[in-house]
C-alpha atoms as a PDB file:
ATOM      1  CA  UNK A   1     -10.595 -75.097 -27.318  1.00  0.00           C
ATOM      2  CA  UNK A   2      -7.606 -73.031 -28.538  1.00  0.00           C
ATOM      3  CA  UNK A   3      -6.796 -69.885 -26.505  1.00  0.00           C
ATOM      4  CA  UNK A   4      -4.185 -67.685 -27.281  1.00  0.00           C
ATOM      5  CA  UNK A   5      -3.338 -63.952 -25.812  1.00  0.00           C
ATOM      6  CA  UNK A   6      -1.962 -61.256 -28.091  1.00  0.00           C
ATOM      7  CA  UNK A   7       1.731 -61.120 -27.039  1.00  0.00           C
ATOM      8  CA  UNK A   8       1.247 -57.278 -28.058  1.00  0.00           C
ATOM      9  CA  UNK A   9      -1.346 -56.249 -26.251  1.00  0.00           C
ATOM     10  CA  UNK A  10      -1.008 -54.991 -22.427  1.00  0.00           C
ATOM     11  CA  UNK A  11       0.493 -51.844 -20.926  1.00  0.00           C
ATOM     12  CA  UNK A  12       1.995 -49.436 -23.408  1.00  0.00           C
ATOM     13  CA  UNK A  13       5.405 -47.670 -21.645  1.00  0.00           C
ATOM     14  CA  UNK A  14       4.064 -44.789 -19.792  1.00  0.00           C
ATOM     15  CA  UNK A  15       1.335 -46.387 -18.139  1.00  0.00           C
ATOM     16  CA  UNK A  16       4.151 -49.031 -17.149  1.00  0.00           C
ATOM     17  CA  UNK A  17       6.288 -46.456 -15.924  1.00  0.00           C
ATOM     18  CA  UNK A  18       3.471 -44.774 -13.976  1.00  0.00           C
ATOM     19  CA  UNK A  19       2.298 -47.815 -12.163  1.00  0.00           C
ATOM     20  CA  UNK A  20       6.129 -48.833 -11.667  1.00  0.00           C
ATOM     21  CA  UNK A  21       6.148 -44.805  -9.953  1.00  0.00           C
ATOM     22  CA  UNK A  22       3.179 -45.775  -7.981  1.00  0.00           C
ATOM     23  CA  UNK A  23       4.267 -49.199  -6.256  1.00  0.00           C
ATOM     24  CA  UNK A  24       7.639 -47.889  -5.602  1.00  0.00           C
ATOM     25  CA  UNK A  25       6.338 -44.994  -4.102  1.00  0.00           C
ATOM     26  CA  UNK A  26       4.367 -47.154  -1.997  1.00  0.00           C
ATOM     27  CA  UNK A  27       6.513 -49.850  -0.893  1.00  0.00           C
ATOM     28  CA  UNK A  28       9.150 -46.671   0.049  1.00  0.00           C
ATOM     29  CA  UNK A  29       7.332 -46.156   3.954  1.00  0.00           C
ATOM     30  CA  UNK A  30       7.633 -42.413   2.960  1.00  0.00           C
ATOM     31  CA  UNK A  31       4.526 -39.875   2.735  1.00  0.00           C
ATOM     32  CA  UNK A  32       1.431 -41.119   1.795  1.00  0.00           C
ATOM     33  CA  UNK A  33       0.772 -41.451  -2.043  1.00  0.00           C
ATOM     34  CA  UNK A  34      -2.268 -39.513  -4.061  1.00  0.00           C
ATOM     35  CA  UNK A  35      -3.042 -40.389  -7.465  1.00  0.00           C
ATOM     36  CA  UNK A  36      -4.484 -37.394  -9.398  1.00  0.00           C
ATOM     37  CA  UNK A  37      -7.532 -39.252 -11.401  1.00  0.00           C
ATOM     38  CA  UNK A  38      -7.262 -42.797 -11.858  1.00  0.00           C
ATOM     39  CA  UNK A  39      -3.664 -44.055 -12.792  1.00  0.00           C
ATOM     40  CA  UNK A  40      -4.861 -45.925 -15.361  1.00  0.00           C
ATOM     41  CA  UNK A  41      -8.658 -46.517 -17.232  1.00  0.00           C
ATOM     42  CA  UNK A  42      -8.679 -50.056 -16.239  1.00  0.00           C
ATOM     43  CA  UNK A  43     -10.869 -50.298 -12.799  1.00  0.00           C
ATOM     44  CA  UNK A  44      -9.414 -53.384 -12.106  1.00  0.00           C
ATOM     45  CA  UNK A  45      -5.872 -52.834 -11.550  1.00  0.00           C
ATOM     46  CA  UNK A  46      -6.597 -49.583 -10.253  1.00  0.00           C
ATOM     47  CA  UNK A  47      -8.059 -51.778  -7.135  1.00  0.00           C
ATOM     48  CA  UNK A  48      -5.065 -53.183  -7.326  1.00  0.00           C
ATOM     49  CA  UNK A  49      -3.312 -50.485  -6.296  1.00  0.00           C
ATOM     50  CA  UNK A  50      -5.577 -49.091  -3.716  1.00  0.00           C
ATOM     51  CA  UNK A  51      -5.195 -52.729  -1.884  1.00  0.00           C
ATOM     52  CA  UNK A  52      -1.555 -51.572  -2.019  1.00  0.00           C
ATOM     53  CA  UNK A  53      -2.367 -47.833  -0.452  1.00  0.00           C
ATOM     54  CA  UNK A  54      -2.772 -45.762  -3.478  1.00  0.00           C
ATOM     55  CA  UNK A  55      -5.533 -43.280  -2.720  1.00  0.00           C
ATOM     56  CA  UNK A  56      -7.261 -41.835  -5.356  1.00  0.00           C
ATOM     57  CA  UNK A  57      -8.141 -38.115  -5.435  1.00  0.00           C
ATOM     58  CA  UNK A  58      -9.451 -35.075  -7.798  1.00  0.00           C
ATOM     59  CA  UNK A  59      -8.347 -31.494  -8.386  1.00  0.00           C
ATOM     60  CA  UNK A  60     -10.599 -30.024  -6.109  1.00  0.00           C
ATOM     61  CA  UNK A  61      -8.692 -32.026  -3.485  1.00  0.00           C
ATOM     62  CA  UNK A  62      -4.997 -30.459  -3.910  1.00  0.00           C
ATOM     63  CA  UNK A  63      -5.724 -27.655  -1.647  1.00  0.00           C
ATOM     64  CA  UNK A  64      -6.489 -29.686   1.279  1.00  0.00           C
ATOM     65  CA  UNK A  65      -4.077 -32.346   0.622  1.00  0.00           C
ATOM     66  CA  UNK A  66      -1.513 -31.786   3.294  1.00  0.00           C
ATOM     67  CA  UNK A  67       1.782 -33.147   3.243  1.00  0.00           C
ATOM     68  CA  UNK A  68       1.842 -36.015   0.807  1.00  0.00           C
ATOM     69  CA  UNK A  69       2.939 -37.138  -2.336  1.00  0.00           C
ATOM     70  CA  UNK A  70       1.100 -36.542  -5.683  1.00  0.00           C
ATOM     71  CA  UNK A  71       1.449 -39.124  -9.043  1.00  0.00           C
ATOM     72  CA  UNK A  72       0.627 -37.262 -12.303  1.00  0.00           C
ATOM     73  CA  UNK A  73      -0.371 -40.131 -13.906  1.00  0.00           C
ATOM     74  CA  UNK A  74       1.191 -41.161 -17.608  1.00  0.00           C
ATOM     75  CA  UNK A  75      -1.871 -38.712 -18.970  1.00  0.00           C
ATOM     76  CA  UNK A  76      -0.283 -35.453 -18.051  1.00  0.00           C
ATOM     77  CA  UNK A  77      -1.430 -32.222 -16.875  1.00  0.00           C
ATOM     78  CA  UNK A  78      -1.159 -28.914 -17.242  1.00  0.00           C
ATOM     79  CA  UNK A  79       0.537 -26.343 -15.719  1.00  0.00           C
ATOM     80  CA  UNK A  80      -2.025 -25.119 -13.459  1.00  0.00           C
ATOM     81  CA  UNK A  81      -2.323 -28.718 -11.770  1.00  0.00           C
ATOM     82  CA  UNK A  82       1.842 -27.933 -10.735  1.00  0.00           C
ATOM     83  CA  UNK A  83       0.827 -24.030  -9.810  1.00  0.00           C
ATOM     84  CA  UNK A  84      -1.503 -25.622  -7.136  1.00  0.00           C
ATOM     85  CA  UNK A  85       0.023 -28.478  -5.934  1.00  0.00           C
ATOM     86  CA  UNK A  86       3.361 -25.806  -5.434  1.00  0.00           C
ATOM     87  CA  UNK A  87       0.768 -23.336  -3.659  1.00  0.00           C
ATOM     88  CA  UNK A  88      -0.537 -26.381  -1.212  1.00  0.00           C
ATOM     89  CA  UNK A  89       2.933 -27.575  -0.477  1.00  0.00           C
ATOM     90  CA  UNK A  90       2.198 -31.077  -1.909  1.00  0.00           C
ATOM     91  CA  UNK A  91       5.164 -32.860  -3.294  1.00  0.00           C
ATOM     92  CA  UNK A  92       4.828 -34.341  -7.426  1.00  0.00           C
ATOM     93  CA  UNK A  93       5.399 -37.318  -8.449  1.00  0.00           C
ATOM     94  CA  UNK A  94       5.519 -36.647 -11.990  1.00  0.00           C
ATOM     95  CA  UNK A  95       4.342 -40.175 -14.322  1.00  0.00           C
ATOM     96  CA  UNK A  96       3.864 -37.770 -17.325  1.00  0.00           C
ATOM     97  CA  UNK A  97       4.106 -40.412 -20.574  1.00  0.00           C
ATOM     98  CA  UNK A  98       7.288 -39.055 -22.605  1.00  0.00           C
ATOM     99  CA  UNK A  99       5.060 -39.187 -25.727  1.00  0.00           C
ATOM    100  CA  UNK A 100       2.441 -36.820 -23.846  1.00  0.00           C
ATOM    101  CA  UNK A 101       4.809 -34.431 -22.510  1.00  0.00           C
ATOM    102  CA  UNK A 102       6.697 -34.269 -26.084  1.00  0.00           C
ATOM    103  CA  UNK A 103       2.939 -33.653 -27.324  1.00  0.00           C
ATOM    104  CA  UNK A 104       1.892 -30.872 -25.237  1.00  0.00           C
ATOM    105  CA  UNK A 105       5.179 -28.617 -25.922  1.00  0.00           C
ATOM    106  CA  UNK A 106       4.047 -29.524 -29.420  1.00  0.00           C
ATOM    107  CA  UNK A 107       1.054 -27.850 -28.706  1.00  0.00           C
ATOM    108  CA  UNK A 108       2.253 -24.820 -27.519  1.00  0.00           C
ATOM    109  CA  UNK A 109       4.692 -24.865 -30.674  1.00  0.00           C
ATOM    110  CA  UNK A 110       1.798 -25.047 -32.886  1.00  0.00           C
ATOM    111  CA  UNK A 111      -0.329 -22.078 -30.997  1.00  0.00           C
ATOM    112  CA  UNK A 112       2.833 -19.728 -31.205  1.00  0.00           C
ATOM    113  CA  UNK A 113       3.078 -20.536 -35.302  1.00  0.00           C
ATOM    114  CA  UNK A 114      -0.934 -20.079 -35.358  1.00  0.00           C
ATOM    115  CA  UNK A 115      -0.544 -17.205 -33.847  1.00  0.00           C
ATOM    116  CA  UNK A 116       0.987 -15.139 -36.179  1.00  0.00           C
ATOM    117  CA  UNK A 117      -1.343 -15.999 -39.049  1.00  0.00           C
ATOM    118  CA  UNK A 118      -4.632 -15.925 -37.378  1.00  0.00           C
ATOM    119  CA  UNK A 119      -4.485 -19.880 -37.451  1.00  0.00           C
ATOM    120  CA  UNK A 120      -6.454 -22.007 -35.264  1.00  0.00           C
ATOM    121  CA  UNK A 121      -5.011 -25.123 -33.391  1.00  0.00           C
ATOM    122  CA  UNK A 122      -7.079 -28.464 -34.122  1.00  0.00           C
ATOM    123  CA  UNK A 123      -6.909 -31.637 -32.067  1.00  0.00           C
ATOM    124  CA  UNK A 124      -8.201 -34.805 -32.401  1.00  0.00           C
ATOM    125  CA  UNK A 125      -8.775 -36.530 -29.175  1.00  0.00           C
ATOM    126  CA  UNK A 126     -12.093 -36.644 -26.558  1.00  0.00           C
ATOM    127  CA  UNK A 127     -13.330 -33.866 -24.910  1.00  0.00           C
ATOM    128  CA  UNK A 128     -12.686 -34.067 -21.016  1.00  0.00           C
ATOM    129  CA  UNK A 129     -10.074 -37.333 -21.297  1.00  0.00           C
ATOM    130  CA  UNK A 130      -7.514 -36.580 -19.272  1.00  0.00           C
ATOM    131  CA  UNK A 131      -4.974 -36.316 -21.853  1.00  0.00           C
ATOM    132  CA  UNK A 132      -7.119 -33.579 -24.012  1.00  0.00           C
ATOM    133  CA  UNK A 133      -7.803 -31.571 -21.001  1.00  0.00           C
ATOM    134  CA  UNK A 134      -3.323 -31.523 -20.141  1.00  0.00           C
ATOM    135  CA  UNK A 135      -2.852 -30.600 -23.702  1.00  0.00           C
ATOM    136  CA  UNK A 136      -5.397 -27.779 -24.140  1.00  0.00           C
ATOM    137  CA  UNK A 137      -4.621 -26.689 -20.982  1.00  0.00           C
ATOM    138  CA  UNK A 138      -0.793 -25.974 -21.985  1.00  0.00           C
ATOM    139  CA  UNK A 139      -1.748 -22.694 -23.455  1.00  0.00           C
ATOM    140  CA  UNK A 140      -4.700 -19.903 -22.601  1.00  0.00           C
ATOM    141  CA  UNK A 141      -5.626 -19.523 -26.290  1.00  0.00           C
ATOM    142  CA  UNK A 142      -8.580 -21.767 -27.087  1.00  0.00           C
ATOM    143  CA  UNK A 143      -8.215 -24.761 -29.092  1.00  0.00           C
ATOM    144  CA  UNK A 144     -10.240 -26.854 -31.071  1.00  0.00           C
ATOM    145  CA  UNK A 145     -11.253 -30.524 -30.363  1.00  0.00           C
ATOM    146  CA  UNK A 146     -12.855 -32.789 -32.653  1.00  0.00           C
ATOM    147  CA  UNK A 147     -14.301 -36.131 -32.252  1.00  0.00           C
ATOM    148  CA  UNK A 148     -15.093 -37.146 -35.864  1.00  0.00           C
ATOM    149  CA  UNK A 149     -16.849 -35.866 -38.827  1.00  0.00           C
ATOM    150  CA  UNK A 150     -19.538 -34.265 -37.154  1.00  0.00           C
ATOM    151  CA  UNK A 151     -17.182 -32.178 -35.041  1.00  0.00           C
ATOM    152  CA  UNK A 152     -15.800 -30.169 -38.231  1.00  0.00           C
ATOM    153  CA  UNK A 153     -18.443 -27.330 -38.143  1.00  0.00           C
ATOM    154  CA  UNK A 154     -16.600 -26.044 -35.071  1.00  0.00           C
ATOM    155  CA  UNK A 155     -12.857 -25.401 -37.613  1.00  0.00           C
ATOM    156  CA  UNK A 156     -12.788 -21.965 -39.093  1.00  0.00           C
ATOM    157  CA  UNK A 157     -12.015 -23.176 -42.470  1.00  0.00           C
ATOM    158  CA  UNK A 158     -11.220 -19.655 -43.728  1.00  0.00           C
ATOM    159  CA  UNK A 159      -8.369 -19.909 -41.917  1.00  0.00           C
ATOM    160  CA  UNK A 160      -4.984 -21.593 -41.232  1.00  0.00           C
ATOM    161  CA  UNK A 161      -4.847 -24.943 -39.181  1.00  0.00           C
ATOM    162  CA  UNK A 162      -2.190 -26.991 -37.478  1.00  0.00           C
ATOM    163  CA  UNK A 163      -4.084 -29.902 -36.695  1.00  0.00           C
ATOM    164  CA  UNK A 164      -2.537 -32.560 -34.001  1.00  0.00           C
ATOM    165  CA  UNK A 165      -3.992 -35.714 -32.227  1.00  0.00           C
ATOM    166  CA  UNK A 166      -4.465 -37.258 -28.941  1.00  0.00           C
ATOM    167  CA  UNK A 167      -1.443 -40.007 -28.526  1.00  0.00           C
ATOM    168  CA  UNK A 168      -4.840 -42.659 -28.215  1.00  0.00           C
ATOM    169  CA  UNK A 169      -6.289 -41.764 -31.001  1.00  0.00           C
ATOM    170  CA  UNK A 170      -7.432 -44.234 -34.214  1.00  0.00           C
ATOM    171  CA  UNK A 171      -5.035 -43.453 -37.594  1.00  0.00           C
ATOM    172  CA  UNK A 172      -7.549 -44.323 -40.257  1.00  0.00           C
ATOM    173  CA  UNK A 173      -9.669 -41.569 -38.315  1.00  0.00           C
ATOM    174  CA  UNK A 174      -6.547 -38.915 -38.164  1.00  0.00           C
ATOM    175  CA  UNK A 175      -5.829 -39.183 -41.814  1.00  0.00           C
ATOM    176  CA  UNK A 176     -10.001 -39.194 -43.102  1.00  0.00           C
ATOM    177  CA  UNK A 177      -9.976 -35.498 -41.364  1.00  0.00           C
ATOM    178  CA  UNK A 178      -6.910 -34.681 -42.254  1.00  0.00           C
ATOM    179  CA  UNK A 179      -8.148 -35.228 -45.929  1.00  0.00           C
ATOM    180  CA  UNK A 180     -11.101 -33.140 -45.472  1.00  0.00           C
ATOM    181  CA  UNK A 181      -9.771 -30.371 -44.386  1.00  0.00           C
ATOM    182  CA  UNK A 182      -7.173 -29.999 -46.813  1.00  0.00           C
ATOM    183  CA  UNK A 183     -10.002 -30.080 -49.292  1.00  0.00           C
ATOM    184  CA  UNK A 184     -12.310 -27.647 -47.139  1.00  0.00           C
ATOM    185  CA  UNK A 185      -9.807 -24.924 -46.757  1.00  0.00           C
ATOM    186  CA  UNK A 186      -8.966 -22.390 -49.597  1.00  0.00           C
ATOM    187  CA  UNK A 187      -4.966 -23.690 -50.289  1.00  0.00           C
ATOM    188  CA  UNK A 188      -3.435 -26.652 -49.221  1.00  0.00           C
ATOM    189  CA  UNK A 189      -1.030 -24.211 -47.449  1.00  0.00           C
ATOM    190  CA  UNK A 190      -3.320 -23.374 -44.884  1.00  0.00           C
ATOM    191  CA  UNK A 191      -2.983 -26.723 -43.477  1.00  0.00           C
ATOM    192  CA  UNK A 192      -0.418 -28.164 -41.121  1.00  0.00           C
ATOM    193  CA  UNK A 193      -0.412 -31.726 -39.852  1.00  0.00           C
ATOM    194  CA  UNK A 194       1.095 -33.579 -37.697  1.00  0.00           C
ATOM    195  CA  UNK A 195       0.333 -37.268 -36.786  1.00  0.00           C
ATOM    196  CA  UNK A 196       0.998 -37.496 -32.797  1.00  0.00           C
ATOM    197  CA  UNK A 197      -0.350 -40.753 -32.131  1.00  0.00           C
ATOM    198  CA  UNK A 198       1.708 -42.738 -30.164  1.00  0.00           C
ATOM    199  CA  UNK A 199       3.480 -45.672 -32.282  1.00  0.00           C
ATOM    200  CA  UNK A 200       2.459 -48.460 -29.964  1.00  0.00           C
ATOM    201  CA  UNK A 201      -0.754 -47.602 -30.655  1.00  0.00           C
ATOM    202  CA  UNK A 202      -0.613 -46.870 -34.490  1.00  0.00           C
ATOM    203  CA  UNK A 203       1.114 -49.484 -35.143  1.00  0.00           C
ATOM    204  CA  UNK A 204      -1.072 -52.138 -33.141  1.00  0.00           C
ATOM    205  CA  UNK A 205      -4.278 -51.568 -35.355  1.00  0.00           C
ATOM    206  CA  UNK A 206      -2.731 -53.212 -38.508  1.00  0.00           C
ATOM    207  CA  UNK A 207      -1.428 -56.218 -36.068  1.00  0.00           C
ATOM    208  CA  UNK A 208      -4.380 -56.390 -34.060  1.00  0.00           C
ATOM    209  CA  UNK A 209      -6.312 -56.906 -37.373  1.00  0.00           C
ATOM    210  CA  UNK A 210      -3.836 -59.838 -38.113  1.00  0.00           C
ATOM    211  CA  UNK A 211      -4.298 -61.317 -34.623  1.00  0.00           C
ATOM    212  CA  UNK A 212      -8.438 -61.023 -34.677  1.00  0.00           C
ATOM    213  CA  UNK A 213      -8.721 -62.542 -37.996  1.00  0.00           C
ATOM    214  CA  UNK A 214      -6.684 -65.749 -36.990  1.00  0.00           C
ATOM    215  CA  UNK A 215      -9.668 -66.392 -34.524  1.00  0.00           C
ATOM    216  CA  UNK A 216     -13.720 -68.385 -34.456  1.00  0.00           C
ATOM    217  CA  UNK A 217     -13.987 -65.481 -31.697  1.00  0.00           C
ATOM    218  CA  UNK A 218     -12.393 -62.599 -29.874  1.00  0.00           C
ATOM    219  CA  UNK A 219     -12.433 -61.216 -26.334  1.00  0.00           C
ATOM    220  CA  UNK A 220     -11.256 -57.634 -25.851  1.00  0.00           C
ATOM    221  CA  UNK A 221     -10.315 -57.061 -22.415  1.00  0.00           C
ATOM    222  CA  UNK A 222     -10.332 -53.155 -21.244  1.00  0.00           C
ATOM    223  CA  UNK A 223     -11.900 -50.961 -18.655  1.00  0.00           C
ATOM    224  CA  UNK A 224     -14.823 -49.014 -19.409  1.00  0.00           C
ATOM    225  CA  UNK A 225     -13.424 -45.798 -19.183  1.00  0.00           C
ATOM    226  CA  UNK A 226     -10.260 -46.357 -21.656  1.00  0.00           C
ATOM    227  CA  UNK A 227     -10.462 -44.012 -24.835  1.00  0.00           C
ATOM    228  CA  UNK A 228      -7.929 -46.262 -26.409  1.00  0.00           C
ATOM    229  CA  UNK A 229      -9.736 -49.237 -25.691  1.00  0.00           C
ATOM    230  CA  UNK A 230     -12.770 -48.216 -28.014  1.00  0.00           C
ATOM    231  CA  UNK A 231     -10.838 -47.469 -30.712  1.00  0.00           C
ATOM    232  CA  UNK A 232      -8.948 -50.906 -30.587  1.00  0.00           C
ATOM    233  CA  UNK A 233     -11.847 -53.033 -29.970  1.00  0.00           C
ATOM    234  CA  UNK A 234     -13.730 -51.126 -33.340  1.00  0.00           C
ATOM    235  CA  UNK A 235     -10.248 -52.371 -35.235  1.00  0.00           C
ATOM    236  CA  UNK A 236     -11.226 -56.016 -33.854  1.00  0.00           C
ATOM    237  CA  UNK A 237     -14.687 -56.203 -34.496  1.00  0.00           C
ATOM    238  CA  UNK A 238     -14.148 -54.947 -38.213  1.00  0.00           C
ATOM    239  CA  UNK A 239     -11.598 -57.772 -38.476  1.00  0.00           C
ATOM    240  CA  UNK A 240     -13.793 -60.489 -36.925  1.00  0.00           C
ATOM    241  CA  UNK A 241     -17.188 -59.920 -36.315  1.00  0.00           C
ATOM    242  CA  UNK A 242     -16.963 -62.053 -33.629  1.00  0.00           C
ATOM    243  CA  UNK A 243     -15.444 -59.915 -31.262  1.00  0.00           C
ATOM    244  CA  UNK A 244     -16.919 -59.516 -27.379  1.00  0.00           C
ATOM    245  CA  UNK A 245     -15.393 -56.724 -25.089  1.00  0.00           C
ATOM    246  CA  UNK A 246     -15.251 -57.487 -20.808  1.00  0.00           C
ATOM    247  CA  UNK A 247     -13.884 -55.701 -18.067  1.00  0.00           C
ATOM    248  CA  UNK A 248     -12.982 -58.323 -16.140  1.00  0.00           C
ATOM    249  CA  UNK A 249     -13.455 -62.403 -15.808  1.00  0.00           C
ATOM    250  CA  UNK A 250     -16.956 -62.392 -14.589  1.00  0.00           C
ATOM    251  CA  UNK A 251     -18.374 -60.560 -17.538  1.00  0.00           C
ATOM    252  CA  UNK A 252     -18.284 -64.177 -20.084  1.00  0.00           C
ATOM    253  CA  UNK A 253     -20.980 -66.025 -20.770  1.00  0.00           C
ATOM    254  CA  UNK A 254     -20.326 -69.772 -21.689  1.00  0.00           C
ATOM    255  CA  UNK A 255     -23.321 -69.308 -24.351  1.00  0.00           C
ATOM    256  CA  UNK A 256     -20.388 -67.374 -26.035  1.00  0.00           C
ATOM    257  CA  UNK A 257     -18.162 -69.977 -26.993  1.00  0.00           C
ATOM    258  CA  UNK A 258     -20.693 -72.578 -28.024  1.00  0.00           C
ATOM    259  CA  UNK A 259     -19.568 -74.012 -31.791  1.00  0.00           C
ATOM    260  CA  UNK A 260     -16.507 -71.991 -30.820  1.00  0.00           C
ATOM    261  CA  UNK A 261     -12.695 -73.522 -31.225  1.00  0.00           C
ATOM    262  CA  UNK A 262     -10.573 -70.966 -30.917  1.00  0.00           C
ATOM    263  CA  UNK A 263     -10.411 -67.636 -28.646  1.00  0.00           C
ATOM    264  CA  UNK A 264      -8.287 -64.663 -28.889  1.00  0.00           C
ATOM    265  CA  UNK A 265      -7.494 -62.518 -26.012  1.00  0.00           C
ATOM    266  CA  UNK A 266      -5.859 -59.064 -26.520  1.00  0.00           C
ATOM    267  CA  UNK A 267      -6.479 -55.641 -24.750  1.00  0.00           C
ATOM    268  CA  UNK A 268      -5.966 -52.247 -24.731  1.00  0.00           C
ATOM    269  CA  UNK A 269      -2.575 -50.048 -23.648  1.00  0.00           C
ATOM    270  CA  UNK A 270      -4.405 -49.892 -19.889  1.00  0.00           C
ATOM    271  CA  UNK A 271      -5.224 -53.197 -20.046  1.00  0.00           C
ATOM    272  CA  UNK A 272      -2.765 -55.492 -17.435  1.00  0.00           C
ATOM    273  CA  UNK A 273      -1.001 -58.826 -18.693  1.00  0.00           C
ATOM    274  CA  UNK A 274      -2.374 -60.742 -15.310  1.00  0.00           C
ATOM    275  CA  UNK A 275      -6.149 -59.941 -16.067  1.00  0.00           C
ATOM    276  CA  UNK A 276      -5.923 -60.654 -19.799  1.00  0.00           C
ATOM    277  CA  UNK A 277      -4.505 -63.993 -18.282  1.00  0.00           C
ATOM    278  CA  UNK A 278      -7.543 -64.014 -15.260  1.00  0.00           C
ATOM    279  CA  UNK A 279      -9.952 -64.091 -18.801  1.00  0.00           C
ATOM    280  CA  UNK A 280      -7.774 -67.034 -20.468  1.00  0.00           C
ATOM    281  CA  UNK A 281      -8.316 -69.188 -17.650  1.00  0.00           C
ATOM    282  CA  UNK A 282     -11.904 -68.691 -17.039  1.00  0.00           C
ATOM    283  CA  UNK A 283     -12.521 -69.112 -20.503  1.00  0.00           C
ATOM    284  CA  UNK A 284     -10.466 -72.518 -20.517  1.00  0.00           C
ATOM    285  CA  UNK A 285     -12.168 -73.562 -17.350  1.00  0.00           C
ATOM    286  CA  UNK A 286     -15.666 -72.983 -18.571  1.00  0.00           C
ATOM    287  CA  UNK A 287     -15.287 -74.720 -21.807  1.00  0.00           C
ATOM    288  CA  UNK A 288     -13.351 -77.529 -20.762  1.00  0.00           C
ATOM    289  CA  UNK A 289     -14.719 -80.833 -22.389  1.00  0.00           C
ATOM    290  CA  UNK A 290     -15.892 -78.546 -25.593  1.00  0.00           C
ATOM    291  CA  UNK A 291     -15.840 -80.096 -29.058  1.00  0.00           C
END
């Protein structure tokens, strides 16, 4: 059995640079360190990091916090997380990703040029992800989030749009919408676009298809809850049908791998090096002595 792990797959930068926040904050002996939401959708390193002392809490905590520290995890927030963590005397630990925070004064760029022209602001991205809820929160004007196809009945298409995108978001999807609303809307003028999805993860569908292909089978290693990891493990399935997704080691089944030779492992942008390793090793270990 051949097992290889996608040398591009694992942590993008900001959720590196949040957990690095985290661990140094808790190997400091200073105040006690909150996490606003989980630090990362992957439930396994998150334990990880509670082991450590990292204490996971929700907005309707802030208030009652006390004195300790508070990580804004690589997802952002918006300014009326910072209003009430100021009003409860908690100190931030802000994890914001830099591609996030560049997006959301984006957003409030595109609401001021919408503004004057009785525009609407669009965004692609899931409705209640953390990310989606920091960027339409950067602004009081309402704006628009879509899903998919099915989600265009809420656009206005009688007037202008400046249509963004969630940093997690799939490419192929971005520019299908995009191409429907240019042809929904009365001019091409009307329409303002621009792609905001994060590079690491546009440009890791085109090599992820390339790595899945190469493969008898694929496991896709990511936590439930990660937005991003749908999207990527829809780009590996449509390369290799093949394809399996698991949360952690004790999700495989040996049945899998019967007839099978060779295994690729690869993972979302919350998806740890070490665990896409745990899932190498099991996989090894239960197929040793395989033809």
């Amino acid at each position: 059995m051949y097992i290889e792990i996608d040398s591009g797959s694992g942590f993008c930068f900001g959720v590196i640079g949040a957990i690095s926040c985290a661990e140094k904050a808790l190997a400091d002996g200073g105040k006690p360190v909150r996490c606003l939401g989980d630090i990362v959708h992957n439930r396994i390193e998150v334990q990880r990091l509670e082991n450590m002392g990292l204490v996971t809490v929700s907005h309707e905590d802030i208030a009652s916090l006390g004195d300790c520290r508070l990580l804004i995890r690589a997802h952002g927030e918006p300014p009326s997380t910072y209003k009430a963590a100021q009003a409860a005397g908690v100190e931030i630990i802000d994890a914001t990703c830099l591609v996030v925070a560049a997006l959301q004064r984006k957003v409030v760029k595109a609401h001021k040029a919408m503004s004057g022209c009785n525009g609407q602001v669009v965004i692609l991205g899931k409705r209640g992800h953390a990310e989606v809820v920091g960027l339409t929160g950067q602004v009081t004007r309402p704006t628009t989030v879509i899903e998919g196809e099915d989600d265009l009945s809420l656009i206005d298409f009688s007037r202008p749009i400046y249509f963004l995108s969630q940093t997690t978001q799939s490419v192929s999807l971005f520019e299908r919408l995009r191409d429907i609303m240019a042809s929904r809307l009365p001019s091409p003028q009307m329409l303002t676009v621009e792609q905001t999805i994060c590079r690491r993860v546009s440009s890791r569908e085109t090599a992820l298809k390339e790595f899945a292909r190469r493969f008898d089978m694929v496991v896709f290693v990511c936590g439930k809850k990660s937005s991003n990891g749908r999207v990527l493990f829809e780009v590996c399935r449509e390369a290799n049908a093949s394809s399996r997704t698991v949360e952690e080691p004790s999700e495989l089944e040996r049945e899998w791998f019967s007839g099978v030779r060779s295994v690729g492992i690869c993972g979302a942008t919350s998806t740890p090096l070490w665990l896409m390793k745990q899932v190498a090793d099991t996989i090894a270990a239960m197929t040793t002595g395989q033809q």
